[in-house]
N, C-alpha and C. Protein backbone atom coordinates (compact mmCIF):
# COMPACT_ATOMS: atom_id res chain seq x y z
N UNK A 1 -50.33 121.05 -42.55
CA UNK A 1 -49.02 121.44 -43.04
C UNK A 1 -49.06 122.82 -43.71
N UNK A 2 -50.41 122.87 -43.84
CA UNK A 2 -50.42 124.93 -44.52
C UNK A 2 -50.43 126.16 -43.24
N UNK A 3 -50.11 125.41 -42.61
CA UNK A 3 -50.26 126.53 -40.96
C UNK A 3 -49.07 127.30 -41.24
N UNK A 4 -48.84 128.82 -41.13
CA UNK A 4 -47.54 129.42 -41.31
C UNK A 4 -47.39 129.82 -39.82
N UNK A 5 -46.78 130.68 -39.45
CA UNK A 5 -46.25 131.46 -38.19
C UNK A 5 -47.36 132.23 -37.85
N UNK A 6 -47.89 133.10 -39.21
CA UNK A 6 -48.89 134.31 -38.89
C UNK A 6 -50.14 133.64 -38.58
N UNK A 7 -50.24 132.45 -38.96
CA UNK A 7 -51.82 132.20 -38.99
C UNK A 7 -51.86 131.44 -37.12
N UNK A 8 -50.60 130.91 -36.36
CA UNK A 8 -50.82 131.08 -35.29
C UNK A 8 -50.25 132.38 -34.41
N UNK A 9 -49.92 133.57 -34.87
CA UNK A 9 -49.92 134.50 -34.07
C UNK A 9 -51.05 135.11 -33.02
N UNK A 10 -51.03 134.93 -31.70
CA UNK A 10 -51.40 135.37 -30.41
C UNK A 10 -51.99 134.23 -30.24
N UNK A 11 -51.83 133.36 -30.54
CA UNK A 11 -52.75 132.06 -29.56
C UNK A 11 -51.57 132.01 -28.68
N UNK A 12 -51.93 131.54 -27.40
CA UNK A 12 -51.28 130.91 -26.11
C UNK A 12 -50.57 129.64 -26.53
N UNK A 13 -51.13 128.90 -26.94
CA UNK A 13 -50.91 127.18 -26.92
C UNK A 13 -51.61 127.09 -28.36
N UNK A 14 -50.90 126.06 -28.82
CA UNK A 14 -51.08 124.90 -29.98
C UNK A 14 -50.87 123.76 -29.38
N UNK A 15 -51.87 122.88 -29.33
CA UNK A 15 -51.51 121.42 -29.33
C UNK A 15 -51.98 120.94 -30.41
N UNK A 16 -51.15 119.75 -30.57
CA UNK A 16 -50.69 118.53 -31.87
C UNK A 16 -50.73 117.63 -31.38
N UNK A 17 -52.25 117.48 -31.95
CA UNK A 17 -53.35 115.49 -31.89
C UNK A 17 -53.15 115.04 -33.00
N UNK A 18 -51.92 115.18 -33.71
CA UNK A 18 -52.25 114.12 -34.77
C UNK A 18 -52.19 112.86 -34.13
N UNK A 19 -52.55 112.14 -35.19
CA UNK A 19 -52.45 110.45 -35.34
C UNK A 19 -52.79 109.83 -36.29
N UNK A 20 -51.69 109.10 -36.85
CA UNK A 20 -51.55 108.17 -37.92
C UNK A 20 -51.37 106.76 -37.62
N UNK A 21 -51.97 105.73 -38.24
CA UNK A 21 -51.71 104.60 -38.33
C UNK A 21 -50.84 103.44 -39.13
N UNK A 22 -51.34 103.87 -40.19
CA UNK A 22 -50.95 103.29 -41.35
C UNK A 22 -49.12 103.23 -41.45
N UNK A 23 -48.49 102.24 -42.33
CA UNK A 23 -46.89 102.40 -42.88
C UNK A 23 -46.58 103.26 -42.85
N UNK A 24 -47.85 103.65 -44.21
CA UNK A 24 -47.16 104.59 -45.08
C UNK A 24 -47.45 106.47 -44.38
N UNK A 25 -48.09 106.48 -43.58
CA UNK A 25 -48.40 107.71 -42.32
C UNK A 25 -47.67 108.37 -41.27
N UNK A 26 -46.97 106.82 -40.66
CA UNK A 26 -46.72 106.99 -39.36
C UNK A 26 -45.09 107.73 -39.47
N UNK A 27 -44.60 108.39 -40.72
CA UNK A 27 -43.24 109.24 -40.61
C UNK A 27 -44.21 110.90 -40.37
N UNK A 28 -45.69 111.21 -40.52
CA UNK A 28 -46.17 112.11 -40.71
C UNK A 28 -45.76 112.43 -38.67
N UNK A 29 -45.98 111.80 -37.86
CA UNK A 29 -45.87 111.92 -36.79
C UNK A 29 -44.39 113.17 -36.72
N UNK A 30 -43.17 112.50 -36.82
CA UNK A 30 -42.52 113.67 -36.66
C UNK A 30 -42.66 114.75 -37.42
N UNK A 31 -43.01 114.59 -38.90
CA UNK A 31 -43.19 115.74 -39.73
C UNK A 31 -44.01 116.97 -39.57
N UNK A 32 -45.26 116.36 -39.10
CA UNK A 32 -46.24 117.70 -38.05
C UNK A 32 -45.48 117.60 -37.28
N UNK A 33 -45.23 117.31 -36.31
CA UNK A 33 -44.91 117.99 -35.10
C UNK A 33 -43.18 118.70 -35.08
N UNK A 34 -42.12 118.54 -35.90
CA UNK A 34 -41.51 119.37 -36.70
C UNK A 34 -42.15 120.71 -37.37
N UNK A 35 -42.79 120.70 -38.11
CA UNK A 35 -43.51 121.61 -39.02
C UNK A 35 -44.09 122.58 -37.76
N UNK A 36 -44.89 122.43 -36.81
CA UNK A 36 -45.20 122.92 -35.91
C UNK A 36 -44.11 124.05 -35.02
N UNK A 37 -43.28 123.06 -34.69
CA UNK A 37 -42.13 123.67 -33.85
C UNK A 37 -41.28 124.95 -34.76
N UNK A 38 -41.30 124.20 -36.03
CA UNK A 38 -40.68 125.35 -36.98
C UNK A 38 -41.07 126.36 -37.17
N UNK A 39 -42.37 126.69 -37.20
CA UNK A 39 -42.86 127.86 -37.38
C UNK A 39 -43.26 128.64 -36.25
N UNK A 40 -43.70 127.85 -35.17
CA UNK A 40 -43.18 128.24 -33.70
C UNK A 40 -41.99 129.02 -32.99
N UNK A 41 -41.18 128.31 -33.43
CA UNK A 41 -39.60 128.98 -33.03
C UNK A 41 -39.30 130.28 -33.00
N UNK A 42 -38.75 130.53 -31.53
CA UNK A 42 -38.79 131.92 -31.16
C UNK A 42 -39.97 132.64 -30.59
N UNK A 43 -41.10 131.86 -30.70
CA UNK A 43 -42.14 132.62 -29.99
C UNK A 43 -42.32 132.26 -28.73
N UNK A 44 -43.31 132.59 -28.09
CA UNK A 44 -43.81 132.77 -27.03
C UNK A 44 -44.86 131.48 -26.94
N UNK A 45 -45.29 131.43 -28.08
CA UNK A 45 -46.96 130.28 -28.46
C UNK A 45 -46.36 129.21 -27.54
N UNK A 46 -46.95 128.17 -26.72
CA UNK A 46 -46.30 126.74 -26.65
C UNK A 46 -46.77 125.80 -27.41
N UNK A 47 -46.05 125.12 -27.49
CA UNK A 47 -46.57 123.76 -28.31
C UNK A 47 -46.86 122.29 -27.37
N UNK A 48 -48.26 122.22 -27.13
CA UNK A 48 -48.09 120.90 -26.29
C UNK A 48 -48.55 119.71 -27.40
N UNK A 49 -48.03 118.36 -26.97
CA UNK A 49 -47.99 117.02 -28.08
C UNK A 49 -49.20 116.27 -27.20
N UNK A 50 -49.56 115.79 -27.73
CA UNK A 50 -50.24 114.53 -27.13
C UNK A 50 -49.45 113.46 -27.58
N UNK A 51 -49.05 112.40 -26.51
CA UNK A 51 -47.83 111.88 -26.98
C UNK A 51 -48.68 110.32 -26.92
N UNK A 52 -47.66 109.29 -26.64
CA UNK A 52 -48.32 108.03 -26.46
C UNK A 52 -47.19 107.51 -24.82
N UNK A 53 -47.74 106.27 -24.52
CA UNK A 53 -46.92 105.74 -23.41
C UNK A 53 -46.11 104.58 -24.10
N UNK A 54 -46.00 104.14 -25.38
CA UNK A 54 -44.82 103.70 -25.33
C UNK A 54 -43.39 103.91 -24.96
N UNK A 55 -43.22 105.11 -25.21
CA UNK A 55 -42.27 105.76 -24.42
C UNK A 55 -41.96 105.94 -23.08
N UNK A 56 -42.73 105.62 -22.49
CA UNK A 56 -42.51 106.42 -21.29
C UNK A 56 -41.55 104.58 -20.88
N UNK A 57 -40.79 105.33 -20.07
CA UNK A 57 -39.44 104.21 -19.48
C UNK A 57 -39.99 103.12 -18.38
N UNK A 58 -39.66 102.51 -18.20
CA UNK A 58 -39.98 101.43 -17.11
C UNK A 58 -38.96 100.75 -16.18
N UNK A 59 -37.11 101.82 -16.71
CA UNK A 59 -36.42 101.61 -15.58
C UNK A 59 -36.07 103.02 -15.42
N UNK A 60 -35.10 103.02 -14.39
CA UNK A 60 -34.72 104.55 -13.49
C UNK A 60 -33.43 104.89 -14.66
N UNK A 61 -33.08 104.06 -15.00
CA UNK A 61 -31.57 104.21 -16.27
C UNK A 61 -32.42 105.26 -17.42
N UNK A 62 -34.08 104.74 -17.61
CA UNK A 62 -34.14 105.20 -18.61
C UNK A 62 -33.55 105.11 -20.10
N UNK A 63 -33.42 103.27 -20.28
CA UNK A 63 -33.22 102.87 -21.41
C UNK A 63 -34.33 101.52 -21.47
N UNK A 64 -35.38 101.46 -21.09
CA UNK A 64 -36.23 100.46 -21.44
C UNK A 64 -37.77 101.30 -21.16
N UNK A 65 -38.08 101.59 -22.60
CA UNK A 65 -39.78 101.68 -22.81
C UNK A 65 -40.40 100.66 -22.70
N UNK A 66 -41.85 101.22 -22.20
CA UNK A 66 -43.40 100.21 -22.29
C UNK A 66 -43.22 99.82 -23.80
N UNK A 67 -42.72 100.17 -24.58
CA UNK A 67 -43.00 99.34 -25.73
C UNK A 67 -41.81 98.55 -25.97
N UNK A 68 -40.93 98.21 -25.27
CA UNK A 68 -39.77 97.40 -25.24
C UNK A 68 -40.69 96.22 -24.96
N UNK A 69 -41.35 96.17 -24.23
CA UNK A 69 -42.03 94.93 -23.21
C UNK A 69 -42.41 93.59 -24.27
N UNK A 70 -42.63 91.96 -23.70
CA UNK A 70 -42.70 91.44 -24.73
C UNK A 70 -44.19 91.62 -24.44
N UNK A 71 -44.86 91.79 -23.42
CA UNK A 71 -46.53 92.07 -23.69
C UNK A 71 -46.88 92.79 -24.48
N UNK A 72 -46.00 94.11 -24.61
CA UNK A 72 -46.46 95.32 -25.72
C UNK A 72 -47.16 94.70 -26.56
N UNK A 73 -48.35 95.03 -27.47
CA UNK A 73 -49.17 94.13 -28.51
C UNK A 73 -48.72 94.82 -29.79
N UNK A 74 -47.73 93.72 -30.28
CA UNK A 74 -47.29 94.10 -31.91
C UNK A 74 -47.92 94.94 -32.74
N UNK A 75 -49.03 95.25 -33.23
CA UNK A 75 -49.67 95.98 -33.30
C UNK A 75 -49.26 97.47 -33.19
N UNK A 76 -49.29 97.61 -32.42
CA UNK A 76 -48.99 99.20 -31.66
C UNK A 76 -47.54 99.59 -31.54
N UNK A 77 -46.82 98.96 -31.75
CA UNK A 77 -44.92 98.94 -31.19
C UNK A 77 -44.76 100.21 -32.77
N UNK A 78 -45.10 100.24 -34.00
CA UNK A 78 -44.56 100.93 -35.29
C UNK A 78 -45.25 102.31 -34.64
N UNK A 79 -46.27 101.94 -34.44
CA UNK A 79 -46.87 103.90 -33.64
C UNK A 79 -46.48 103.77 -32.39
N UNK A 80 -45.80 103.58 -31.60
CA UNK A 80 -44.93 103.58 -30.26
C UNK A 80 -43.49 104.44 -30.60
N UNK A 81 -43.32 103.58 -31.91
CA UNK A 81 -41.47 103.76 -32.86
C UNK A 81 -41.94 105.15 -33.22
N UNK A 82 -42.89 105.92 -33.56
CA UNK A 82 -43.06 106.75 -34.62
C UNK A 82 -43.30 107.94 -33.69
N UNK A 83 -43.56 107.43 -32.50
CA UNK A 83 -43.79 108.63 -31.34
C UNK A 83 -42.91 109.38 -30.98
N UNK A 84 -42.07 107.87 -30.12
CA UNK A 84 -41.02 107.92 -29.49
C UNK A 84 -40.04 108.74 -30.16
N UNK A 85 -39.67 108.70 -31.62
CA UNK A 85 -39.04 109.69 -32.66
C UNK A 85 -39.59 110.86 -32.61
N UNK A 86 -40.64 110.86 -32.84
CA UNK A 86 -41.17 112.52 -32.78
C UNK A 86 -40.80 112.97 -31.64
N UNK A 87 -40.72 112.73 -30.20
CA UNK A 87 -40.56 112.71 -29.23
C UNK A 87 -39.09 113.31 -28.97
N UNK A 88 -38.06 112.38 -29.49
CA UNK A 88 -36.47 112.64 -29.28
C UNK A 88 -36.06 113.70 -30.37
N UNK A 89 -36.67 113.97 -31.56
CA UNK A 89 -36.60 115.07 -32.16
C UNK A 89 -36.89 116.40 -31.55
N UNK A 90 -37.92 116.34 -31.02
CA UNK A 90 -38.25 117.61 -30.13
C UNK A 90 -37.93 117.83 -29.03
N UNK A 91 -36.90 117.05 -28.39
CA UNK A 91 -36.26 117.24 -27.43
C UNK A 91 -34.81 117.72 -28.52
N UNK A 92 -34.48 117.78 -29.03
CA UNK A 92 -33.68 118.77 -29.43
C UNK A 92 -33.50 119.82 -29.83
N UNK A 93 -34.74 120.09 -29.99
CA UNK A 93 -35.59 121.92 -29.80
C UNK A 93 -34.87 122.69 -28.36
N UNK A 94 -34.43 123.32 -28.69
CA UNK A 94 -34.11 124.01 -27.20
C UNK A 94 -34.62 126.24 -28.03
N UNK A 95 -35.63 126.34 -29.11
CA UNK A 95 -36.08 127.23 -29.58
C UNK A 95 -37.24 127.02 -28.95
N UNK A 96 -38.06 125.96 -28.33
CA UNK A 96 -39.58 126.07 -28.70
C UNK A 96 -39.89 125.47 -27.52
N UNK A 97 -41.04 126.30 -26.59
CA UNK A 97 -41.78 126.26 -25.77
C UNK A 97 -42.34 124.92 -25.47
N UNK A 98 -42.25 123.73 -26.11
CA UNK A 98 -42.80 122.81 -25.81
C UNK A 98 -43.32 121.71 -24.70
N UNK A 99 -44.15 121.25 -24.62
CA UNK A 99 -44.27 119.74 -23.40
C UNK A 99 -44.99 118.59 -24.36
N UNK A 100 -44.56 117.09 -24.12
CA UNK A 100 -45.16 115.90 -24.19
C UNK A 100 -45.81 115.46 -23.08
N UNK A 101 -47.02 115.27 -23.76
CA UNK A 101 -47.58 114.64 -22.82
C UNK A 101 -48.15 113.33 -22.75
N UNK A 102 -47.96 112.34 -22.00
CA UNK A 102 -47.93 110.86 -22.23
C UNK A 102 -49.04 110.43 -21.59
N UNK A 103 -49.75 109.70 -22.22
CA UNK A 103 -51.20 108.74 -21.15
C UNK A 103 -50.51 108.25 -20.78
N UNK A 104 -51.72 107.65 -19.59
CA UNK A 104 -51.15 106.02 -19.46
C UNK A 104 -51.62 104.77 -20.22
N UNK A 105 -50.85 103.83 -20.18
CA UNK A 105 -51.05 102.99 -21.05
C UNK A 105 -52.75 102.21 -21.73
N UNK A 106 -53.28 102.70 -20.90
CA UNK A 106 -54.99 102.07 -21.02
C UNK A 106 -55.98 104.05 -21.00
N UNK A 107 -55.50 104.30 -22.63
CA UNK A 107 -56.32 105.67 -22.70
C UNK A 107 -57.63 105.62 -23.47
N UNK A 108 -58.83 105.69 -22.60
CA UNK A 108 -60.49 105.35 -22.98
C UNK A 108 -60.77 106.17 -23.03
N UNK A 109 -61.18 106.04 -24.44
CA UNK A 109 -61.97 107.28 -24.88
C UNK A 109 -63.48 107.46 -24.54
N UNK A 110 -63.83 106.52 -24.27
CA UNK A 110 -65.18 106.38 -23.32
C UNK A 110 -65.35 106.01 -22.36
N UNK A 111 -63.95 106.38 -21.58
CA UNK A 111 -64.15 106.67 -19.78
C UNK A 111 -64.60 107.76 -19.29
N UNK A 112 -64.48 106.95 -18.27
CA UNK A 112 -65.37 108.19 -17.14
C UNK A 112 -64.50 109.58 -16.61
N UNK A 113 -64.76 110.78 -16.98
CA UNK A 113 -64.60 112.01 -16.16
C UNK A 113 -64.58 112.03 -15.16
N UNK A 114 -63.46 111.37 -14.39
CA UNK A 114 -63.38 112.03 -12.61
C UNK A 114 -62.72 113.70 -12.25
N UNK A 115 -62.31 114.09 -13.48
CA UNK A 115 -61.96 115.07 -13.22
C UNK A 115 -60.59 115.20 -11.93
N UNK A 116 -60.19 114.21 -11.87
CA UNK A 116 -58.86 113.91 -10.78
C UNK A 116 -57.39 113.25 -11.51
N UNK A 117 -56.40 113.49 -11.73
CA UNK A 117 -55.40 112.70 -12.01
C UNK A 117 -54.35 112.94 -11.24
N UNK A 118 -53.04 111.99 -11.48
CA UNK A 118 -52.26 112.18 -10.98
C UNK A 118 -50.73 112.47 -12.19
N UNK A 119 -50.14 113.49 -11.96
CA UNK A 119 -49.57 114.55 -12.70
C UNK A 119 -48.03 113.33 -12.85
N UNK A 120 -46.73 112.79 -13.52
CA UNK A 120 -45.75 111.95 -13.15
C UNK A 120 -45.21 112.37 -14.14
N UNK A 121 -44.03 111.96 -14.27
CA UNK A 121 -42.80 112.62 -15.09
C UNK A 121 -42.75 111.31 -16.35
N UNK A 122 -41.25 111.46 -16.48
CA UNK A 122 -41.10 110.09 -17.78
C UNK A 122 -41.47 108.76 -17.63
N UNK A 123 -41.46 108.22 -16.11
CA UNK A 123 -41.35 107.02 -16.26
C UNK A 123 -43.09 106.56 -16.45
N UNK A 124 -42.85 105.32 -16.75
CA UNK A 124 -44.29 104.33 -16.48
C UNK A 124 -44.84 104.30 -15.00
N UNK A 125 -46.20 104.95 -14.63
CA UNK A 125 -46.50 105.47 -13.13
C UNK A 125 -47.92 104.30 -13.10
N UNK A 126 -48.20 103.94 -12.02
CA UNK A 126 -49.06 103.64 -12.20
C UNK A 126 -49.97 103.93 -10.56
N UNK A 127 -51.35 104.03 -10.51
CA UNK A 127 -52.30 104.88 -9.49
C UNK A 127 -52.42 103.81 -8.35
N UNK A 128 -52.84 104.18 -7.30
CA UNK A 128 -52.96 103.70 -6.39
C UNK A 128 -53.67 102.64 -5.98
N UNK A 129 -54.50 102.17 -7.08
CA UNK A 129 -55.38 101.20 -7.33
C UNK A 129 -54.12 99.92 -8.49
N UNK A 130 -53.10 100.41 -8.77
CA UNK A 130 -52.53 99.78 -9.63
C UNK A 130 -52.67 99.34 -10.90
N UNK A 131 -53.03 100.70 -11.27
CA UNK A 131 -53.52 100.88 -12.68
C UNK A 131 -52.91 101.73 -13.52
N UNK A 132 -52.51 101.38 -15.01
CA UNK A 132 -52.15 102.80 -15.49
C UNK A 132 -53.51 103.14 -16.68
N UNK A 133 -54.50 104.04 -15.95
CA UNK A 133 -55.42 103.96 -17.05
C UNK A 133 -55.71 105.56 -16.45
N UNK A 134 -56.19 105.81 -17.81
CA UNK A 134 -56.78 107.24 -17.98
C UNK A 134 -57.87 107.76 -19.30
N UNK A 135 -59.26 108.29 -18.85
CA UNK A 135 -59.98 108.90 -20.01
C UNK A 135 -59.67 109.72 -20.70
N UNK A 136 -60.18 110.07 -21.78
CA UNK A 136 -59.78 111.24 -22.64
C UNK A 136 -60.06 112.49 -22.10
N UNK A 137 -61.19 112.18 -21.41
CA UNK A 137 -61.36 113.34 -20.66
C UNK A 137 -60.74 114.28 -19.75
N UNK A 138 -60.30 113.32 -18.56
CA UNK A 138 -59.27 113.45 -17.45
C UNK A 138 -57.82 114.05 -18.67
N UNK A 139 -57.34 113.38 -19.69
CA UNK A 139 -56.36 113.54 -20.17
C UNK A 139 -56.36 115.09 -20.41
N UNK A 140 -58.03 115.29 -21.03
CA UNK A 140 -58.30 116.63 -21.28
C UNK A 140 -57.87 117.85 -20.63
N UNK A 141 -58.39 117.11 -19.14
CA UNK A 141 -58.46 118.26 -17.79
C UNK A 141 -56.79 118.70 -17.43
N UNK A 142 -56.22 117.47 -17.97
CA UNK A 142 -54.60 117.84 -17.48
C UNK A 142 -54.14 118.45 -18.74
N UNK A 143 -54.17 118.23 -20.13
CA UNK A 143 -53.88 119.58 -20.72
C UNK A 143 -54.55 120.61 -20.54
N UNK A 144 -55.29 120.85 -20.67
CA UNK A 144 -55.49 122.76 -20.16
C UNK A 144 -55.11 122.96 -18.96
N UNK A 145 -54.72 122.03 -18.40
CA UNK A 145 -54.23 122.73 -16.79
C UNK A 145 -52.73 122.71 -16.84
N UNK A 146 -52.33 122.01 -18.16
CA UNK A 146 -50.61 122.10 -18.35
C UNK A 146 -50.38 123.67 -19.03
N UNK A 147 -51.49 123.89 -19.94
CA UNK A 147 -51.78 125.14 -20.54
C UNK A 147 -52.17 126.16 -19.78
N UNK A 148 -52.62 126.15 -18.91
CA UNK A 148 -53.10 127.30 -17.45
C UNK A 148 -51.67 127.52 -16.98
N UNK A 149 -51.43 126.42 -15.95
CA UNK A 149 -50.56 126.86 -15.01
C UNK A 149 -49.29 125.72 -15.22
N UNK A 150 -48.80 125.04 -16.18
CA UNK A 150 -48.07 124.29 -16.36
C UNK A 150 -46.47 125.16 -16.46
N UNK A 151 -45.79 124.65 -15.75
CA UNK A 151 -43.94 124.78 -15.68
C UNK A 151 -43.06 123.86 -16.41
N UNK A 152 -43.88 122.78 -17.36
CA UNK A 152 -43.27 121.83 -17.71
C UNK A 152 -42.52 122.34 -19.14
N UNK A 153 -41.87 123.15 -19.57
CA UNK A 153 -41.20 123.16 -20.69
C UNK A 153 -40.35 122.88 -21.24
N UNK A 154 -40.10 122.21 -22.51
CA UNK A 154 -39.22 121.23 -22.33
C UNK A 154 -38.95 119.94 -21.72
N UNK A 155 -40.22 119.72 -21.58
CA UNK A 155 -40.30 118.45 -21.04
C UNK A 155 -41.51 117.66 -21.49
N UNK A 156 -41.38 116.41 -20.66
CA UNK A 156 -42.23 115.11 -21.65
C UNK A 156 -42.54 115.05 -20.05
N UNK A 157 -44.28 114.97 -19.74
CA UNK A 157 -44.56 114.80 -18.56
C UNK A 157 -45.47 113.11 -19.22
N UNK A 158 -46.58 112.69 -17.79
CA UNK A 158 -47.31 111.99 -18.36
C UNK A 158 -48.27 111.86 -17.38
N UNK A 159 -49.68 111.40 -17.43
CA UNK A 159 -50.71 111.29 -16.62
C UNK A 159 -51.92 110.25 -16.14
N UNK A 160 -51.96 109.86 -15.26
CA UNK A 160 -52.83 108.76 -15.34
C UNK A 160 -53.93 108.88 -13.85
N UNK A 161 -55.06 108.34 -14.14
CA UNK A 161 -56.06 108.61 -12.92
C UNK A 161 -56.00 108.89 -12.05
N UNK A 162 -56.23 109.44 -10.68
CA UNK A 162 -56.19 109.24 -9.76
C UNK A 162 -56.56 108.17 -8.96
């Protein structure tokens, strides 16, 4: 929260990994990533999110999230709520360079690097094997490649294995 404007002047990209768990934390979600955009605004910098897949929709209406579901595991639904907000807040940015970017729902942090994914928009996607899973790694490879050559601005993309 001590980041001003000058201290990101000439970087390309900022991305924002926070993550909070806790009650009393999980309003910090929009607050960085607010705080971010604010001092952003008007530049050139982008701001990419690492987002979560509760959000991401599971009809074509686009009024029912993966975390609507009754499988969703209780647990996780208050940091789903806390995303999904950060999420619709920054879609009302129309100052700031931004993209979300959404796993898929099964994101391992000690998966395997295939170095392959498949690139999908808002909804809940799942791979050809019928899976929605993705490593941190792979997740990796698709941000800097949203940061290379990405067109997505203003937008909430999401990604899952090939």
């Amino acid at each position: 929260m001590n980041l001003t404007r000058e201290d990101l002047k000439g970087y390309d990209a900022v991305v924002d990994a926070f993550g909070a768990w806790t009650a009393e934390t999980l309003p910090l979600h929009s607050k960085t990533t607010q705080h971010l955009a604010d001092i952003l605004s008007g530049t050139d910098v982008r701001l990419l999110v690492v987002g979560g897949a509760g959000s991401l929709y599971v009809n074509p209406e686009h009024t029912i999230q993966v975390a609507d579901g009754e499988n969703f595991p209780e647990a996780f639904r208050p940091l789903a709520q806390a995303m999904a907000a950060a999420l619709s807040e920054l879609r009302e940015r129309k100052d700031v360079q931004w993209t979300y970017i959404s796993p898929a729902t099964d994101f391992q942090a000690e998966g395997e690097r295939s170095g392959k994914y498949i690139l999908a928009g808002e909804e809940f996607t799942l791979n050809p094997a019928g899976e929605s899973v993705i490593s941190y790694a792979d997740y990796a490879i698709a941000m800097v490649d949203e940061i290379e050559f990405g067109k997505h601005i203003q937008e909430r993309i999401s990604v899952v294995r090939a």
